[in-house]
PDB file of N, CA and C in Angstrom:
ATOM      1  N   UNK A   1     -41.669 -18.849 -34.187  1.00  0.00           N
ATOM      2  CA  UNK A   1     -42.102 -19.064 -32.816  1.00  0.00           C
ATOM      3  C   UNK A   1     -43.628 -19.098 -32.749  1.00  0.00           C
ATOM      4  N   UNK A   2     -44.039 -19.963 -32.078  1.00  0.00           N
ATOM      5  CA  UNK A   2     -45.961 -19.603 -31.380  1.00  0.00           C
ATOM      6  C   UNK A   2     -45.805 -19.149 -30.472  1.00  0.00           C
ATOM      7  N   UNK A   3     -47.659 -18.928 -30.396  1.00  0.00           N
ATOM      8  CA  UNK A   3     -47.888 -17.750 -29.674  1.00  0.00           C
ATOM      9  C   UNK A   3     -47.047 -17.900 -27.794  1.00  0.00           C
ATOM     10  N   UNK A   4     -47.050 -19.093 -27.470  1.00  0.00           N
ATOM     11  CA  UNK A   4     -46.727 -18.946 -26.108  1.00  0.00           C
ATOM     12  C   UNK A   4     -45.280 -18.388 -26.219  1.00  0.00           C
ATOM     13  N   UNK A   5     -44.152 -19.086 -26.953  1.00  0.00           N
ATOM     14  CA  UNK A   5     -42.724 -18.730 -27.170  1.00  0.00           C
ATOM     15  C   UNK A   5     -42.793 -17.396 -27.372  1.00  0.00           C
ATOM     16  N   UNK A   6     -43.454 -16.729 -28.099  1.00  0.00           N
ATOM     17  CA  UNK A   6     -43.465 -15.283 -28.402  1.00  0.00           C
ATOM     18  C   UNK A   6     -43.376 -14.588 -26.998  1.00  0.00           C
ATOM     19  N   UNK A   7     -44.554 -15.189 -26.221  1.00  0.00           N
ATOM     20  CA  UNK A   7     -44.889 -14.369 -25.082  1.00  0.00           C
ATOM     21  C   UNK A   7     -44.091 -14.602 -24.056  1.00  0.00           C
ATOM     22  N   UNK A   8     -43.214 -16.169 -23.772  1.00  0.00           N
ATOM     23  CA  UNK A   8     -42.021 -15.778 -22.938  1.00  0.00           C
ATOM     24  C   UNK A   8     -41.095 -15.001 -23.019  1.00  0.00           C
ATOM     25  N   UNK A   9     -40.591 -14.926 -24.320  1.00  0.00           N
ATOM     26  CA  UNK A   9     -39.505 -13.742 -24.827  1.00  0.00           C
ATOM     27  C   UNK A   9     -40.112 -12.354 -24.373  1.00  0.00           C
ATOM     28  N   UNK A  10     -41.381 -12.475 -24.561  1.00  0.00           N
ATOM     29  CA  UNK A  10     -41.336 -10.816 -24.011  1.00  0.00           C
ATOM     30  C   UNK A  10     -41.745 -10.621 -22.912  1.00  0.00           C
ATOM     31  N   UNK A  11     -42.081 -11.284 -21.871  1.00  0.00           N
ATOM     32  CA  UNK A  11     -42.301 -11.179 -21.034  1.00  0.00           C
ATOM     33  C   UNK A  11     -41.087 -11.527 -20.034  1.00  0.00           C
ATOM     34  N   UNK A  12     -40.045 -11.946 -20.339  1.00  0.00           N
ATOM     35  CA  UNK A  12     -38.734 -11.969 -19.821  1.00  0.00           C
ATOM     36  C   UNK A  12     -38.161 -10.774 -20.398  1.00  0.00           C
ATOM     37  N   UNK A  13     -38.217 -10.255 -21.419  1.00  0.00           N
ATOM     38  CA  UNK A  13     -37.776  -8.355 -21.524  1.00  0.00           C
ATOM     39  C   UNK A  13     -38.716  -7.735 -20.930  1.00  0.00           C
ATOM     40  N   UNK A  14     -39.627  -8.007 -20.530  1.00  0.00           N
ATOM     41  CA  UNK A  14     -40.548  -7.073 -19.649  1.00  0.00           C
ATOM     42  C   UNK A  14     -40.309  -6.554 -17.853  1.00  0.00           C
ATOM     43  N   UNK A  15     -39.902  -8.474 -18.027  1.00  0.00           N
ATOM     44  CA  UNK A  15     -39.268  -8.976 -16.632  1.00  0.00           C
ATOM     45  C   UNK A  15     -37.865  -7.859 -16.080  1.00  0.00           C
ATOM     46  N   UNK A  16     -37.042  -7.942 -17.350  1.00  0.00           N
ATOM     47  CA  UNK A  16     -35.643  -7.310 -17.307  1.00  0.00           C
ATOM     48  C   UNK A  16     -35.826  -5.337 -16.987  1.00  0.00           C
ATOM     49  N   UNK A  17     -36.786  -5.233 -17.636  1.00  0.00           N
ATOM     50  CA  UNK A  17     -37.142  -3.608 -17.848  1.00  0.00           C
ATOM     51  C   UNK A  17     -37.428  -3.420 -16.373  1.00  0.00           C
ATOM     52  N   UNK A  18     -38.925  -4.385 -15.967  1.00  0.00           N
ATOM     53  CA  UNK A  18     -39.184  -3.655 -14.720  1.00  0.00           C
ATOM     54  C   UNK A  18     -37.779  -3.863 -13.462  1.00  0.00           C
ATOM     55  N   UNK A  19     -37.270  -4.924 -13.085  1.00  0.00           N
ATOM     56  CA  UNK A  19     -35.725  -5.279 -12.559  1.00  0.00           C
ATOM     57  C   UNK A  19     -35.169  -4.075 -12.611  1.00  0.00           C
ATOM     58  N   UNK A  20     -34.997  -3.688 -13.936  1.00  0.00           N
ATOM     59  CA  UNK A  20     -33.880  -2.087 -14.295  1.00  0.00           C
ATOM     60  C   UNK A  20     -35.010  -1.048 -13.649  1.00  0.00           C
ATOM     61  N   UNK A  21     -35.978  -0.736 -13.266  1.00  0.00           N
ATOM     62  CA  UNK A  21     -36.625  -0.250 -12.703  1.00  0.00           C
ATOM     63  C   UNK A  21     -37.286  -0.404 -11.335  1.00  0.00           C
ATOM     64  N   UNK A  22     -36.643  -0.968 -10.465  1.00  0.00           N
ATOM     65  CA  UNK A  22     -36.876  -1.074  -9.233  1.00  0.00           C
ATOM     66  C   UNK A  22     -37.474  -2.160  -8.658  1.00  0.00           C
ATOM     67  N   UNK A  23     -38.188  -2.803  -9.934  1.00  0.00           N
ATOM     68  CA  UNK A  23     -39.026  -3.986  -9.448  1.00  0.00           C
ATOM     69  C   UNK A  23     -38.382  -5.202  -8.925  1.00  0.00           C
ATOM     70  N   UNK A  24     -38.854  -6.073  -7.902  1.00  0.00           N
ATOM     71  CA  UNK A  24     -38.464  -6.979  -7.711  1.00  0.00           C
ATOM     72  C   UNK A  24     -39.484  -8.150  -7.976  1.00  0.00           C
ATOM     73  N   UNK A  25     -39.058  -9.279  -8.914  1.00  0.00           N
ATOM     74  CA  UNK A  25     -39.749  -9.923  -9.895  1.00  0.00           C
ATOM     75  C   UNK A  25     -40.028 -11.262  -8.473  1.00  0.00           C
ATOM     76  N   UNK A  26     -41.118 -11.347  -8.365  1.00  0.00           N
ATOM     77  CA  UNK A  26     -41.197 -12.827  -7.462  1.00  0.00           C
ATOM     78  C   UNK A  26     -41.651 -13.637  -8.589  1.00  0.00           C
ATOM     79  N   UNK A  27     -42.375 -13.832  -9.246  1.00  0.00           N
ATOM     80  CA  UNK A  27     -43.323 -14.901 -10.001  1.00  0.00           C
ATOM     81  C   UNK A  27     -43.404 -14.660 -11.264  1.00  0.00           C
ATOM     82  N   UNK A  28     -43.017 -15.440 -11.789  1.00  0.00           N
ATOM     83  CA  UNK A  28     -43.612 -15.541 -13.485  1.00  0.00           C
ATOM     84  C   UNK A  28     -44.425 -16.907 -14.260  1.00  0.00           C
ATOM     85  N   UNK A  29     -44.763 -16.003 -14.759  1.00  0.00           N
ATOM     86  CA  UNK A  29     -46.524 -17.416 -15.082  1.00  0.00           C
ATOM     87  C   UNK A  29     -46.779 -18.276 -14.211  1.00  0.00           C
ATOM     88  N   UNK A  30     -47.762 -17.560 -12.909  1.00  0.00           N
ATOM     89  CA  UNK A  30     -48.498 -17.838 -12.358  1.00  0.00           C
ATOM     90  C   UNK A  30     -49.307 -18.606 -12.991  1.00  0.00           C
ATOM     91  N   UNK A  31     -49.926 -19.787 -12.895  1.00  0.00           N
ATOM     92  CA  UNK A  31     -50.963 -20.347 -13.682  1.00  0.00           C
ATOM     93  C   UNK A  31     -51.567 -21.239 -12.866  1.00  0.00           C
ATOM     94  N   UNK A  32     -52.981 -21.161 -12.437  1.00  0.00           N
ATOM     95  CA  UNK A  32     -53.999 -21.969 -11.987  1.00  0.00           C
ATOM     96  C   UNK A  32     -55.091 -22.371 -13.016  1.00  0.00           C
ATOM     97  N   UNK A  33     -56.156 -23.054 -12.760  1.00  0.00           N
ATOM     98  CA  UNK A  33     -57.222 -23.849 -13.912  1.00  0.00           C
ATOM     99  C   UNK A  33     -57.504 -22.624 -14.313  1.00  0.00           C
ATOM    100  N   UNK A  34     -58.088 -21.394 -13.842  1.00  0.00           N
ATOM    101  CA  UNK A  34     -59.058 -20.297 -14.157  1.00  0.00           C
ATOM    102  C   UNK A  34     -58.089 -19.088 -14.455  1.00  0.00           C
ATOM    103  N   UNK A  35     -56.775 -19.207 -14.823  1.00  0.00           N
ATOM    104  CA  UNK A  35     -55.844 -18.338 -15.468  1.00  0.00           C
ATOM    105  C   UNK A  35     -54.791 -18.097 -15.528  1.00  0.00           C
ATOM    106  N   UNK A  36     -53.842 -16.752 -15.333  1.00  0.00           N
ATOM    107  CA  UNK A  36     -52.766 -17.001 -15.670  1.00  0.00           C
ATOM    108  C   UNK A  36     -52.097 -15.636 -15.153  1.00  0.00           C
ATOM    109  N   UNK A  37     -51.299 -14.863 -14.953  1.00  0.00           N
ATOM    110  CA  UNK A  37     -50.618 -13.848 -14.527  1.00  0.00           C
ATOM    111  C   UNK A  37     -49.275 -13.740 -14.912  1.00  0.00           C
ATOM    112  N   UNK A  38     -49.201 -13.170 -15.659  1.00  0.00           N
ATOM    113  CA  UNK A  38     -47.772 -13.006 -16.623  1.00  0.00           C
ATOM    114  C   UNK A  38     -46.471 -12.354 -15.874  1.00  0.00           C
ATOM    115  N   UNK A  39     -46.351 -11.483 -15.259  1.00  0.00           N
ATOM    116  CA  UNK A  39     -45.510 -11.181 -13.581  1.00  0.00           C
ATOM    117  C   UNK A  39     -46.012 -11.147 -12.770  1.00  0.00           C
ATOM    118  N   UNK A  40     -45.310 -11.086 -11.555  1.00  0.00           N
ATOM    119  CA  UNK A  40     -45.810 -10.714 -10.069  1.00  0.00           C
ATOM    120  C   UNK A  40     -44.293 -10.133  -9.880  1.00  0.00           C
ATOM    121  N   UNK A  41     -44.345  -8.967  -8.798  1.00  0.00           N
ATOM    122  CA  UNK A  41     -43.265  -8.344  -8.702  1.00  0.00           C
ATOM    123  C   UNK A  41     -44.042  -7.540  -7.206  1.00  0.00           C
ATOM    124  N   UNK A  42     -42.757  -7.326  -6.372  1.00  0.00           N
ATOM    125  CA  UNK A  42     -42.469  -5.958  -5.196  1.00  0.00           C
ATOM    126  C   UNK A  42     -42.263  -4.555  -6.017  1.00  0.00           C
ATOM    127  N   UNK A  43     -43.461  -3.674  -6.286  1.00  0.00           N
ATOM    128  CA  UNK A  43     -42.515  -2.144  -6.557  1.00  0.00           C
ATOM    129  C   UNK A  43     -42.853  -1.362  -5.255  1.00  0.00           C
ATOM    130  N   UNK A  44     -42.086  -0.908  -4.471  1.00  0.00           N
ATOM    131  CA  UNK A  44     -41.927  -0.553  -2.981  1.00  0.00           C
ATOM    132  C   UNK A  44     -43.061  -0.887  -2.155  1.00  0.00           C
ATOM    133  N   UNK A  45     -43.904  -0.394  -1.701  1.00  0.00           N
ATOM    134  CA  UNK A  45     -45.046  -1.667  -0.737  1.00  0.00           C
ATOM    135  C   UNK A  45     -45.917  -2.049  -1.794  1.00  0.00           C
ATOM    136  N   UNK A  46     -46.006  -2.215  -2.404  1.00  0.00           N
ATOM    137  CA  UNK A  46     -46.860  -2.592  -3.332  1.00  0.00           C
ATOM    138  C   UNK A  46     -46.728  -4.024  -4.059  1.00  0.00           C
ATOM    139  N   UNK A  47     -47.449  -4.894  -3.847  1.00  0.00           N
ATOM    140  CA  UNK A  47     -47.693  -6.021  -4.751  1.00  0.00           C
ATOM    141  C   UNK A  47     -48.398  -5.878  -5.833  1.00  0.00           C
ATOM    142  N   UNK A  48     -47.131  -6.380  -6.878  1.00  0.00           N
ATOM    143  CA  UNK A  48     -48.274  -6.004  -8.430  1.00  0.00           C
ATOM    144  C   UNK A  48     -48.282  -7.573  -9.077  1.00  0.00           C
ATOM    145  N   UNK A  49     -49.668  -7.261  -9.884  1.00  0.00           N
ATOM    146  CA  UNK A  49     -49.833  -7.939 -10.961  1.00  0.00           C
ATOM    147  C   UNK A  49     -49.686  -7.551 -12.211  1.00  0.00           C
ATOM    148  N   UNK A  50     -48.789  -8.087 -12.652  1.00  0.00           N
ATOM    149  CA  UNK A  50     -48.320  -7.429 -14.190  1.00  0.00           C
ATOM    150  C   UNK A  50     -48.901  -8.395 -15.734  1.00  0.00           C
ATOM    151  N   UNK A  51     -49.829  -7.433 -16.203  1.00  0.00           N
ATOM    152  CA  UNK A  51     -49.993  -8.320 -17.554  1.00  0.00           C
ATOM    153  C   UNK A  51     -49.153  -7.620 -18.834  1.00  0.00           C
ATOM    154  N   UNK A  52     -48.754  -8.610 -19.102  1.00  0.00           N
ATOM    155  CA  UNK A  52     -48.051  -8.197 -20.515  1.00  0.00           C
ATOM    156  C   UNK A  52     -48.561  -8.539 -21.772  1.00  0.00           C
ATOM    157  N   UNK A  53     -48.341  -7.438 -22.585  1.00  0.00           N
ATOM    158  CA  UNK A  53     -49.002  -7.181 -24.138  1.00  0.00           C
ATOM    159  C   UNK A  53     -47.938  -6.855 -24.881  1.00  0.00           C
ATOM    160  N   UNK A  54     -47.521  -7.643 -26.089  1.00  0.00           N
ATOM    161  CA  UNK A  54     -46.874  -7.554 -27.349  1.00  0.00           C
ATOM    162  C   UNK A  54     -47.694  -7.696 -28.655  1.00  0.00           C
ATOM    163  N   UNK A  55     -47.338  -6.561 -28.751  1.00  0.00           N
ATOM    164  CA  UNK A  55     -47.478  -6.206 -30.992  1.00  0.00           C
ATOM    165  C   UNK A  55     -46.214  -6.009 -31.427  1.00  0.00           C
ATOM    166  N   UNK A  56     -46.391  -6.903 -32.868  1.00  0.00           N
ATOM    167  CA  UNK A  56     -44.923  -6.798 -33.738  1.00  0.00           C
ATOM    168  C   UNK A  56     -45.356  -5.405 -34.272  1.00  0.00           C
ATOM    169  N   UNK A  57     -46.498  -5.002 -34.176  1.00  0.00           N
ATOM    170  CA  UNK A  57     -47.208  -3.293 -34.845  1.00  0.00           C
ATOM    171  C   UNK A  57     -49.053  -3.510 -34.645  1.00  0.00           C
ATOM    172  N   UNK A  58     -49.034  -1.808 -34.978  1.00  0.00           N
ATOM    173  CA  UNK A  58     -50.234  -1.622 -34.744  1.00  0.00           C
ATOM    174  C   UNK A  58     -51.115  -2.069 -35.813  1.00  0.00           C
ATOM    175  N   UNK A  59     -51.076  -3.192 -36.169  1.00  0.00           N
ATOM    176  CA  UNK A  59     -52.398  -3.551 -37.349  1.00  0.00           C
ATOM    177  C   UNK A  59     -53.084  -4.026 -36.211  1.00  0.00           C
ATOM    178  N   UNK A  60     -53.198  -4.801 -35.448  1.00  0.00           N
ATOM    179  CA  UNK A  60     -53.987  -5.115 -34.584  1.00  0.00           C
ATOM    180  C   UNK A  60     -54.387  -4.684 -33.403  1.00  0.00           C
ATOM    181  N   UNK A  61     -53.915  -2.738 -33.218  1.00  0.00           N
ATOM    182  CA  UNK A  61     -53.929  -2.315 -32.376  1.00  0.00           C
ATOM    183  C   UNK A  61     -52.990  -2.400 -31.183  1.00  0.00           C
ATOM    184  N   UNK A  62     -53.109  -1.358 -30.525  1.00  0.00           N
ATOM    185  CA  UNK A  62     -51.863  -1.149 -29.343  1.00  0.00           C
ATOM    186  C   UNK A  62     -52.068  -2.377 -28.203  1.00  0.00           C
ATOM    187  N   UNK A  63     -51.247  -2.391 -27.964  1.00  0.00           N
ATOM    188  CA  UNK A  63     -51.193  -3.492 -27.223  1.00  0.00           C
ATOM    189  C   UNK A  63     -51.583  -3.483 -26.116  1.00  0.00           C
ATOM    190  N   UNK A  64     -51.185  -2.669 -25.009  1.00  0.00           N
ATOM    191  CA  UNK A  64     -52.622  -2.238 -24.081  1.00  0.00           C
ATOM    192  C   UNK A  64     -54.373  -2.460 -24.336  1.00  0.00           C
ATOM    193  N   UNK A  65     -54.388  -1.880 -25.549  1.00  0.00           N
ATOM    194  CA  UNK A  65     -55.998  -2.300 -25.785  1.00  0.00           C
ATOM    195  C   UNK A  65     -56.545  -3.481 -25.559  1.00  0.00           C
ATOM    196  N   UNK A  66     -55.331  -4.516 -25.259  1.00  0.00           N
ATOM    197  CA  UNK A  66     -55.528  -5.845 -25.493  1.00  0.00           C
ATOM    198  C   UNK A  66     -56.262  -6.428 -23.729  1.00  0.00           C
ATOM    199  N   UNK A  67     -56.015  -5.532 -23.008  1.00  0.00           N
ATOM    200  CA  UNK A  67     -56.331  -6.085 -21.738  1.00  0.00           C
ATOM    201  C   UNK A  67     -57.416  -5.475 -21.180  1.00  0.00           C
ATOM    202  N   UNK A  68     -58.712  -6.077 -21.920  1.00  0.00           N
ATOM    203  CA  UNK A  68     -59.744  -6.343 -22.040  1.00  0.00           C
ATOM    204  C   UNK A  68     -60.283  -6.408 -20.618  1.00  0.00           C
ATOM    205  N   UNK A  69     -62.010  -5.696 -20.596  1.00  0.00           N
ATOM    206  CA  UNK A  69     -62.506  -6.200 -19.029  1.00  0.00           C
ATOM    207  C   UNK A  69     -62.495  -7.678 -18.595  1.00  0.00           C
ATOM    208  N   UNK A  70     -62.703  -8.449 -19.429  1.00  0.00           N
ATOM    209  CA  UNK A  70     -62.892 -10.007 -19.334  1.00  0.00           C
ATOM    210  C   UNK A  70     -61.423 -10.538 -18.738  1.00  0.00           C
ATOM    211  N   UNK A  71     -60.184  -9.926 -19.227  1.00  0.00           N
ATOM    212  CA  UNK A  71     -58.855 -10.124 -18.779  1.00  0.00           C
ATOM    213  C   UNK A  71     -58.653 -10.037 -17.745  1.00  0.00           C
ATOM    214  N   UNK A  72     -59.015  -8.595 -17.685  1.00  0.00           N
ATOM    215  CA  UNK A  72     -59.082  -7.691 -16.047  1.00  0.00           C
ATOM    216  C   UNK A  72     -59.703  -8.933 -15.376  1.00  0.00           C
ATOM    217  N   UNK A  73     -60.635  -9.036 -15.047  1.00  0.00           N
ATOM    218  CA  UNK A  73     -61.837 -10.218 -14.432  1.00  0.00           C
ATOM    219  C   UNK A  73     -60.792 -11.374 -13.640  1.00  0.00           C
ATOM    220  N   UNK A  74     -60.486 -12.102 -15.024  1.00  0.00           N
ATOM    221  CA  UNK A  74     -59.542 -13.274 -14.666  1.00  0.00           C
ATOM    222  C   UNK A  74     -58.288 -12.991 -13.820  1.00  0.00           C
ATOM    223  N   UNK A  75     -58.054 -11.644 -14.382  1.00  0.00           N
ATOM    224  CA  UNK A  75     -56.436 -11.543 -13.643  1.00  0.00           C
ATOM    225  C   UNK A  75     -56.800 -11.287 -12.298  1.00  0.00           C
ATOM    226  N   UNK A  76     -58.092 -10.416 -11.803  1.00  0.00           N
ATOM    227  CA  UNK A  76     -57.975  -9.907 -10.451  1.00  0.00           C
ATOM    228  C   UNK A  76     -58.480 -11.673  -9.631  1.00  0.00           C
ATOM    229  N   UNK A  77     -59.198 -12.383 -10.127  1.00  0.00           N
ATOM    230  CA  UNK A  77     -59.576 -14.604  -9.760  1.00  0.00           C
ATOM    231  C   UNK A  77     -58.423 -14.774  -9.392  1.00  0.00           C
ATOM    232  N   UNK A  78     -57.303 -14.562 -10.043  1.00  0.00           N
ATOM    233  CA  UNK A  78     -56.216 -15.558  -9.919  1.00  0.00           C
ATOM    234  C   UNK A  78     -55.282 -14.331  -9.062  1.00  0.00           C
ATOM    235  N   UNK A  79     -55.044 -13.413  -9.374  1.00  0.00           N
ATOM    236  CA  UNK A  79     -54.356 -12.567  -7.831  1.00  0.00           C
ATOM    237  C   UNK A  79     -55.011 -13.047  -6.649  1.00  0.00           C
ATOM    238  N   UNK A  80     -56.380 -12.948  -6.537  1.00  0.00           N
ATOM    239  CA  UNK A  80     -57.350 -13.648  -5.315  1.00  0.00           C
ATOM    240  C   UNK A  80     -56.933 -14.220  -4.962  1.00  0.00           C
ATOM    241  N   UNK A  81     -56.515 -16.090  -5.434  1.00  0.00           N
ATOM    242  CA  UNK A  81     -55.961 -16.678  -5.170  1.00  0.00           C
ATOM    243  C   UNK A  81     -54.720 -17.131  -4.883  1.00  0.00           C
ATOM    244  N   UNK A  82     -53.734 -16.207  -5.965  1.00  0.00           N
ATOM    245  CA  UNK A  82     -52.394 -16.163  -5.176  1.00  0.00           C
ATOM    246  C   UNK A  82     -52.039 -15.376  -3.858  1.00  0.00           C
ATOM    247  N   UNK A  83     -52.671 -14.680  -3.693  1.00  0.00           N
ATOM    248  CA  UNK A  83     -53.005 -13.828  -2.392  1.00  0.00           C
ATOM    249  C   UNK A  83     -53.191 -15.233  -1.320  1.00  0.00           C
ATOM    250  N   UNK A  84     -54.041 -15.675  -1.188  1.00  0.00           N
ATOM    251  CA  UNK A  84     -54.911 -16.565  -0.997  1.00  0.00           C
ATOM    252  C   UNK A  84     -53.630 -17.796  -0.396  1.00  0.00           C
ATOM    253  N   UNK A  85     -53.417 -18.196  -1.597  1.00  0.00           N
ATOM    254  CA  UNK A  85     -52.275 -19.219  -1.229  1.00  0.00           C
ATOM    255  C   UNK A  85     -51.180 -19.084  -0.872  1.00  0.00           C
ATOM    256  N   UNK A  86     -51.022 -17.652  -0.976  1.00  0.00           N
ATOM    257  CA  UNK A  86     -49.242 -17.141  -0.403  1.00  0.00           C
ATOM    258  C   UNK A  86     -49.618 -16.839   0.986  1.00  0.00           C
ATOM    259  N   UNK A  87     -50.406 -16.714   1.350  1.00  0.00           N
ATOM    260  CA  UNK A  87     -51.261 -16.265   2.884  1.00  0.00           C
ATOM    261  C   UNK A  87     -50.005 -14.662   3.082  1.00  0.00           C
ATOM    262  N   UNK A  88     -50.769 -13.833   2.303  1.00  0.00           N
ATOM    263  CA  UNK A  88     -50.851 -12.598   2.173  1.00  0.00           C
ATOM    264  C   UNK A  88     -51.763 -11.942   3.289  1.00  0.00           C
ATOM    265  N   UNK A  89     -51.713 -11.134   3.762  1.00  0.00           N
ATOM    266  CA  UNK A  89     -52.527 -10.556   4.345  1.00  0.00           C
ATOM    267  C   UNK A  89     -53.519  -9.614   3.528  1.00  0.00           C
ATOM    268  N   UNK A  90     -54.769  -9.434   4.356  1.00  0.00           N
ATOM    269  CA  UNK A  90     -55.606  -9.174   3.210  1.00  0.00           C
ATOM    270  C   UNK A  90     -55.404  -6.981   3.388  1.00  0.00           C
ATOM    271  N   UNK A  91     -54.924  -6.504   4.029  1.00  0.00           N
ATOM    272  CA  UNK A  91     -54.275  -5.277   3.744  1.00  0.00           C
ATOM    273  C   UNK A  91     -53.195  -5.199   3.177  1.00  0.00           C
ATOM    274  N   UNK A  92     -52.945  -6.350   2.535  1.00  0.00           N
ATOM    275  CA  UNK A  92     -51.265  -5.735   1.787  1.00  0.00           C
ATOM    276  C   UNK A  92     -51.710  -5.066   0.800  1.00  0.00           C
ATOM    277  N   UNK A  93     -51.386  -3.549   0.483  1.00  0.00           N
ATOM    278  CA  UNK A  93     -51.469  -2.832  -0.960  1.00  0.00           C
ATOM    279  C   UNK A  93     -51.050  -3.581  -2.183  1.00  0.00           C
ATOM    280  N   UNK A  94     -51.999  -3.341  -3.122  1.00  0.00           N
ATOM    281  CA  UNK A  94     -52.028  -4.014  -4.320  1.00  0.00           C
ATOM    282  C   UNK A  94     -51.870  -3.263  -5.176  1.00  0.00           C
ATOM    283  N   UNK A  95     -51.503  -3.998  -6.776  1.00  0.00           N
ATOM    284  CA  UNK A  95     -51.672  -2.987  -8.237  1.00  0.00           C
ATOM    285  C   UNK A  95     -51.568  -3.805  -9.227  1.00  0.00           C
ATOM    286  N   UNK A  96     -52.150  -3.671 -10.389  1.00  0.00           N
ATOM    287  CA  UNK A  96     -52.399  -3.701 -11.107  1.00  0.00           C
ATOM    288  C   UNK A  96     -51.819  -3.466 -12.583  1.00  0.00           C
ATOM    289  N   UNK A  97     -50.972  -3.701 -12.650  1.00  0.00           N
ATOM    290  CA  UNK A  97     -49.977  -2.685 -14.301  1.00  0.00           C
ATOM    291  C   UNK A  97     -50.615  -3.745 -15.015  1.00  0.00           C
ATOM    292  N   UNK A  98     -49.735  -2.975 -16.594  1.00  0.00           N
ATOM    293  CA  UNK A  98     -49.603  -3.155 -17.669  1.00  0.00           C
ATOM    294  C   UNK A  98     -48.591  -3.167 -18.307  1.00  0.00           C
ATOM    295  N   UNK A  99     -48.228  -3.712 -19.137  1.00  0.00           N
ATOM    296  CA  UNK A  99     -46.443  -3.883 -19.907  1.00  0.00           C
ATOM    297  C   UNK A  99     -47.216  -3.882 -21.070  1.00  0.00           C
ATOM    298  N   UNK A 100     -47.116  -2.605 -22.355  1.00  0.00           N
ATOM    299  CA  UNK A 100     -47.148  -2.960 -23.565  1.00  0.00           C
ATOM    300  C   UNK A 100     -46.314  -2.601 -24.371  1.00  0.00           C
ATOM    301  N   UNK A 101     -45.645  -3.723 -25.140  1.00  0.00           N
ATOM    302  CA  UNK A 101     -44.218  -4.041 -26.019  1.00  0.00           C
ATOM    303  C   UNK A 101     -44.881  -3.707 -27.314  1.00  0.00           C
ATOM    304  N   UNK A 102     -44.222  -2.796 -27.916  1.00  0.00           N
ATOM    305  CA  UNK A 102     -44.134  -2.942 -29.667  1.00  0.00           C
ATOM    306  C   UNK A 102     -42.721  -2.500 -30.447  1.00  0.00           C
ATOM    307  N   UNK A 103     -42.178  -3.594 -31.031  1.00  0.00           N
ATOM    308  CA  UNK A 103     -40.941  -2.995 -31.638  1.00  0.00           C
ATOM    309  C   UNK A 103     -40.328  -2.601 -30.718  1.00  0.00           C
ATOM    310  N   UNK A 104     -39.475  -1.726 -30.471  1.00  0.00           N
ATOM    311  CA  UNK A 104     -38.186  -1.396 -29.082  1.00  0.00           C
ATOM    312  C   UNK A 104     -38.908  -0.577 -28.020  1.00  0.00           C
ATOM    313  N   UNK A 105     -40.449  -0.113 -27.973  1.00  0.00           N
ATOM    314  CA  UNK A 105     -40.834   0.557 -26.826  1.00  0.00           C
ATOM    315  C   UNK A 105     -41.503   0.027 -26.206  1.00  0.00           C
ATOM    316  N   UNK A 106     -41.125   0.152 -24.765  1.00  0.00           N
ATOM    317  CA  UNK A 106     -42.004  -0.304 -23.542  1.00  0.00           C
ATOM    318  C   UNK A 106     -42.683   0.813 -23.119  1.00  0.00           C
ATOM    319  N   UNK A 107     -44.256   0.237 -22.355  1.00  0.00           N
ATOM    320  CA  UNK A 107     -45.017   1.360 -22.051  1.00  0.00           C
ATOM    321  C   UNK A 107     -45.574   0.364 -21.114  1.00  0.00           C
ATOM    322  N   UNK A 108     -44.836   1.179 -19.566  1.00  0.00           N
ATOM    323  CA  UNK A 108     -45.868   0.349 -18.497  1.00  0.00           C
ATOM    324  C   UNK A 108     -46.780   1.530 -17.523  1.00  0.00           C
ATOM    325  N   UNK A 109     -47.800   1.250 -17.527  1.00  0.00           N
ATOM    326  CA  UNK A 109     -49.591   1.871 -17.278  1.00  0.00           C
ATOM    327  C   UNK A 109     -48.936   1.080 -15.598  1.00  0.00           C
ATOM    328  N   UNK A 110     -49.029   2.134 -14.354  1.00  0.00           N
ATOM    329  CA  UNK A 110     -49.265   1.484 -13.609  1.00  0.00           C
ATOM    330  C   UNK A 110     -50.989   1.974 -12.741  1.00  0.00           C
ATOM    331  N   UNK A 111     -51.418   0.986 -11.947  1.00  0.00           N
ATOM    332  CA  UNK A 111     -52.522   1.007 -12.102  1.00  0.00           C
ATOM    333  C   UNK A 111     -53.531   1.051 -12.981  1.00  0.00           C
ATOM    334  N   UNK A 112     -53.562   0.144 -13.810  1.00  0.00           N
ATOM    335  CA  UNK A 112     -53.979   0.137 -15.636  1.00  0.00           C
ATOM    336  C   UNK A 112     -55.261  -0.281 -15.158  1.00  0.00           C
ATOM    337  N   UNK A 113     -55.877  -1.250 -14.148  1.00  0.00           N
ATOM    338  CA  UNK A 113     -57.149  -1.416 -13.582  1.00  0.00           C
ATOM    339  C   UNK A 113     -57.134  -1.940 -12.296  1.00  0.00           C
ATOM    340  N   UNK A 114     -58.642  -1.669 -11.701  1.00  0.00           N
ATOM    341  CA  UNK A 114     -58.639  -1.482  -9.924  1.00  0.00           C
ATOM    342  C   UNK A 114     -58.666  -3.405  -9.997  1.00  0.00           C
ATOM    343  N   UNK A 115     -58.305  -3.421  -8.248  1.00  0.00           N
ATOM    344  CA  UNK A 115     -58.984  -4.829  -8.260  1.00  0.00           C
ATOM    345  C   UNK A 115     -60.191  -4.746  -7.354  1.00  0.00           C
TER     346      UNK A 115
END
């Protein structure tokens, strides 16, 4: 598989985990010119943006580590704008997670960074 195939597979078990956990999944790969948003989901008032991180292992570090300030940056552009284009109101509570996959454990960080 490449890298994108990799990242649907896990981001559809990511999809499934948060589901088994209360979430309700609206969006997957969000994608405008300036980025990309790997879920969008309802967890009780809260609108999240979910980025997801997979390691087959830690040679390259945990997978969380992976969501970088520069990431952060882009992801909070393109929430902006899906906000924006869903004509959200601009008090709807927001968040921010993290999904990081390695081998059979999930580890989701909620509030992993502000917007």
């Amino acid at each position: 598989m490449n890298k994108r195939e990799t990242g649907t597979v896990y981001e559809a078990e990511a999809a499934d985990y948060l589901i088994k956990n209360g979430v309700s999944i609206l969006d997957q790969n969000y994608r405008i010119r300036s980025g990309e948003i790997d879920l969008i989901g309802r967890d009780g008032e809260y609108l999240v943006f979910f980025e997801v991180k997979y390691r087959r292992n830690n040679q390259m570090g945990e997978p969380l580590l992976a969501v970088t300030s520069r990431k952060q940056e882009q992801i909070r552009k393109v929430a902006k704008y899906y906000l924006y284009s869903h004509h959200y109101r601009t008090d709807v509570p927001v968040r921010f997670d993290c999904i990081g996959i390695m081998k059979d454990q999930i580890d989701w960080v909620k509030n992993c960074f502000t917007g």
